[in-house]
Protein backbone atom coordinates (compact mmCIF):
# COMPACT_ATOMS: atom_id res chain seq x y z
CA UNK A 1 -3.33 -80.67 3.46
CA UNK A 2 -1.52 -80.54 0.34
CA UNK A 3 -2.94 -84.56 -0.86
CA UNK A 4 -6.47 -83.23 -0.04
CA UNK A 5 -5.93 -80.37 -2.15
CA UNK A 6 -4.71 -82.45 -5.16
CA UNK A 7 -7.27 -85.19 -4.46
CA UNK A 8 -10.33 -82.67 -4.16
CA UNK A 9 -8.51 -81.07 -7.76
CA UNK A 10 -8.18 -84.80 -9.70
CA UNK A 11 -11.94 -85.53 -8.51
CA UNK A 12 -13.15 -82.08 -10.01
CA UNK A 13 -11.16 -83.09 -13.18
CA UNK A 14 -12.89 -86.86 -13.26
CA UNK A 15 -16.07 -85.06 -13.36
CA UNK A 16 -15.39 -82.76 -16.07
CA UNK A 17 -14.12 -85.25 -17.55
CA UNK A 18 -17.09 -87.65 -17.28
CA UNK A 19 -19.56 -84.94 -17.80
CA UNK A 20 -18.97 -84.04 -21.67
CA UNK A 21 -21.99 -83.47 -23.86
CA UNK A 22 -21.80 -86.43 -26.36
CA UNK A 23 -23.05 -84.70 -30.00
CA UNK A 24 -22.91 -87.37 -32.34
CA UNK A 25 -25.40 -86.03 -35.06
CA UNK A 26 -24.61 -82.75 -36.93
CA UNK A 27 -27.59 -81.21 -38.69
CA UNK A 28 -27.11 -79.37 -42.18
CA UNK A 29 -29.62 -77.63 -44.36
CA UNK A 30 -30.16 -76.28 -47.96
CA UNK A 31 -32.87 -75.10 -50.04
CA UNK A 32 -33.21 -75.78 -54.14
CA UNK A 33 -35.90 -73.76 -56.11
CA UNK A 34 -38.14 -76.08 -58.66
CA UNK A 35 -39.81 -73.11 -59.72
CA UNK A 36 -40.47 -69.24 -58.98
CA UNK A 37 -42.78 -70.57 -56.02
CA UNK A 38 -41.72 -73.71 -55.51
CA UNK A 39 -38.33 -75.43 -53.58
CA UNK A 40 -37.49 -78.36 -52.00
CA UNK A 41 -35.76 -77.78 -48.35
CA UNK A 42 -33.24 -80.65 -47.53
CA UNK A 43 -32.31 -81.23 -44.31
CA UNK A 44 -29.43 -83.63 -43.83
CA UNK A 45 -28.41 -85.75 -40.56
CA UNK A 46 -24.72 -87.04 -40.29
CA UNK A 47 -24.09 -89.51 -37.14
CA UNK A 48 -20.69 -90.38 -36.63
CA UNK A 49 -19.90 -94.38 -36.62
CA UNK A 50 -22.07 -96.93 -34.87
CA UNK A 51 -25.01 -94.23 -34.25
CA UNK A 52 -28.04 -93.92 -35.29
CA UNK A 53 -31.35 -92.22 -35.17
CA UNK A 54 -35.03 -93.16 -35.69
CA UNK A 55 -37.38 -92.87 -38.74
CA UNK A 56 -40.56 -90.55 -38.54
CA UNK A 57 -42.36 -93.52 -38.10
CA UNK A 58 -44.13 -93.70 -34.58
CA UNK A 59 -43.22 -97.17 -32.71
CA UNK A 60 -45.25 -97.99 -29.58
CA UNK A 61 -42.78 -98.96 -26.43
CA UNK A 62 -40.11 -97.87 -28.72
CA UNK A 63 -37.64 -94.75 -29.46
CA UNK A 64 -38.90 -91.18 -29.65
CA UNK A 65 -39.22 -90.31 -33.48
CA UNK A 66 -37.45 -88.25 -35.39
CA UNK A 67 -40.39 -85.55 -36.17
CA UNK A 68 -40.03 -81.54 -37.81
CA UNK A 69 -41.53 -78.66 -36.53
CA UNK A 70 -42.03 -75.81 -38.80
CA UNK A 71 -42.81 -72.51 -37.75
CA UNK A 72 -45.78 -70.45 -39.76
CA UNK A 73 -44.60 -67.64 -42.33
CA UNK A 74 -46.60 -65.63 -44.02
CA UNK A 75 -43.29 -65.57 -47.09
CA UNK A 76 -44.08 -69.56 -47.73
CA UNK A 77 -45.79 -72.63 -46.44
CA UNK A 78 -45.35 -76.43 -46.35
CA UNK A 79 -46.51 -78.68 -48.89
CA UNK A 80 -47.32 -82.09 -48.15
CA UNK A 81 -45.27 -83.94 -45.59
CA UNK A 82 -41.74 -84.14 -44.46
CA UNK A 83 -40.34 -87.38 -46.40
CA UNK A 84 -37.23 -89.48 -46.15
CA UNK A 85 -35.84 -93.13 -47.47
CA UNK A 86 -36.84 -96.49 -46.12
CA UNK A 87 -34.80 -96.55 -42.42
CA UNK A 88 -33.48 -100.04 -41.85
CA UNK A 89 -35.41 -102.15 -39.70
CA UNK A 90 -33.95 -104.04 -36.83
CA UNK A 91 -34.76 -105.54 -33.46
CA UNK A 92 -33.24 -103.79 -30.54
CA UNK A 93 -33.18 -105.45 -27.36
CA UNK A 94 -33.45 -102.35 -25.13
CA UNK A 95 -36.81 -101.39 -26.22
CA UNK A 96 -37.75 -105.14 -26.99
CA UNK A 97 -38.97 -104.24 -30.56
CA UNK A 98 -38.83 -103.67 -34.01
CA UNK A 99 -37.64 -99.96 -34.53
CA UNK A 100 -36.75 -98.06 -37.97
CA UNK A 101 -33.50 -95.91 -37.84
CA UNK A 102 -30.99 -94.50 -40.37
CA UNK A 103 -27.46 -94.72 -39.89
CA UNK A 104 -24.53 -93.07 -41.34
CA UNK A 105 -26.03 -89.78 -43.36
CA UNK A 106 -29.90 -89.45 -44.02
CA UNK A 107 -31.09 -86.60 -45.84
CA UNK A 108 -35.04 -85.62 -45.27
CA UNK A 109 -36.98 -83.24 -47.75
CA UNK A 110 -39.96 -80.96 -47.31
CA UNK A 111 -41.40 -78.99 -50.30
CA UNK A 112 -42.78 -75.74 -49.72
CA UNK A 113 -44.93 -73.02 -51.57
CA UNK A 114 -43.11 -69.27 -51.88
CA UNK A 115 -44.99 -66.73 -51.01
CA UNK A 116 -42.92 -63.08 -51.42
CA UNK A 117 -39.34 -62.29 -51.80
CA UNK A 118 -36.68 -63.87 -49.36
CA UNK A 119 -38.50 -66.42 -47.72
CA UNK A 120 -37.07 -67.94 -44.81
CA UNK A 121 -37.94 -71.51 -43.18
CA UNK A 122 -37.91 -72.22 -39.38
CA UNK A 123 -38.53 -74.70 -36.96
CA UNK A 124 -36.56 -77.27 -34.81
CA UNK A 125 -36.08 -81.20 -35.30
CA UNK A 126 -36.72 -83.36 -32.53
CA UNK A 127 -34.61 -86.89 -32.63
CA UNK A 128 -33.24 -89.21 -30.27
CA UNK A 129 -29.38 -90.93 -30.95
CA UNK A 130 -28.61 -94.04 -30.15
CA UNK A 131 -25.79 -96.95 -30.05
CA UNK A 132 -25.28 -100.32 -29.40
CA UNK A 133 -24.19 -99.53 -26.08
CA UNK A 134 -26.11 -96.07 -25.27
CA UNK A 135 -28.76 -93.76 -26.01
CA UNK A 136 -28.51 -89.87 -25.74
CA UNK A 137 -32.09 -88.34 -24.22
CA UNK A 138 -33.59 -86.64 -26.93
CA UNK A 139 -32.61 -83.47 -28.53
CA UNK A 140 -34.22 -80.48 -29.93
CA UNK A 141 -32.25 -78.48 -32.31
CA UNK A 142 -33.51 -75.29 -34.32
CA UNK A 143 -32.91 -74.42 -37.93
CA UNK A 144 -33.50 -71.32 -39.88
CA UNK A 145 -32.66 -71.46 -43.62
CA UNK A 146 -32.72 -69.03 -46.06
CA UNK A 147 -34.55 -68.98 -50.04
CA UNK A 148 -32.59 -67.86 -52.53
């Protein structure tokens, strides 16, 4: 009785084990004014070594894109497009194509009109990680930064 006890206890363990949430991307965020109704919102990925994640670019039969939702305010709105650098180009083998990706850090920048006092930006970025030996399902992860 006592084995099956410590067997059924090391098998819960080797699940828990097994089961951790890999998070290799952090997200950070911050805003710089170019004028009383005008700023730039930068919003910066960091993947930790041998990661990466795609460009904004759409690729058919490949990776889900890296794409930014913003949520309507009446204090600003957007101003163009979300932009970024030039991702690196590459063949990968488990989509059996040419995808775009950034590795390392990649910081993305959306300007935005001001509209009032203490303007706020919202919205969520949707991005898939991947490595040379996995990928992560996509992820949604919200933001909320503040215009000082």
């Amino acid at each position: 009785m006592k084995t099956l006890f410590v067997s059924i206890i090391g098998l819960l363990f080797s699940f828990n084990a097994s089961s951790q949430i890999l998070k290799p991307v952090t997200w950070s965020y911050a805003v710089k004014k170019t004028s009383a109704t005008e700023a730039t919102v930068f919003i910066k990925a960091t993947m930790q070594n041998g990661w990466h994640i795609y460009s904004l670019e759409p690729i058919v039969g490949g990776p889900v894109k890296t794409t930014f939702s913003f949520t309507r305010s009446k204090s600003c709105r957007l101003k163009g497009v979300v932009s970024g650098p030039t991702p690196i180009t590459k063949y990968e083998d488990v989509f059996g194509v040419n995808v775009k990706y950034f590795e390392n850090t990649v910081v993305f920048q959306q300007k935005i009109i001001l509209h009032g006092s203490s303007p706020i930006v919202q919205g969520t970025v949707q991005f898939m990680v991947c490595s040379a030996k996995q990928c992560i399902p996509p992820a949604t992860t919200p933001f909320s930064i503040p215009v000082q």
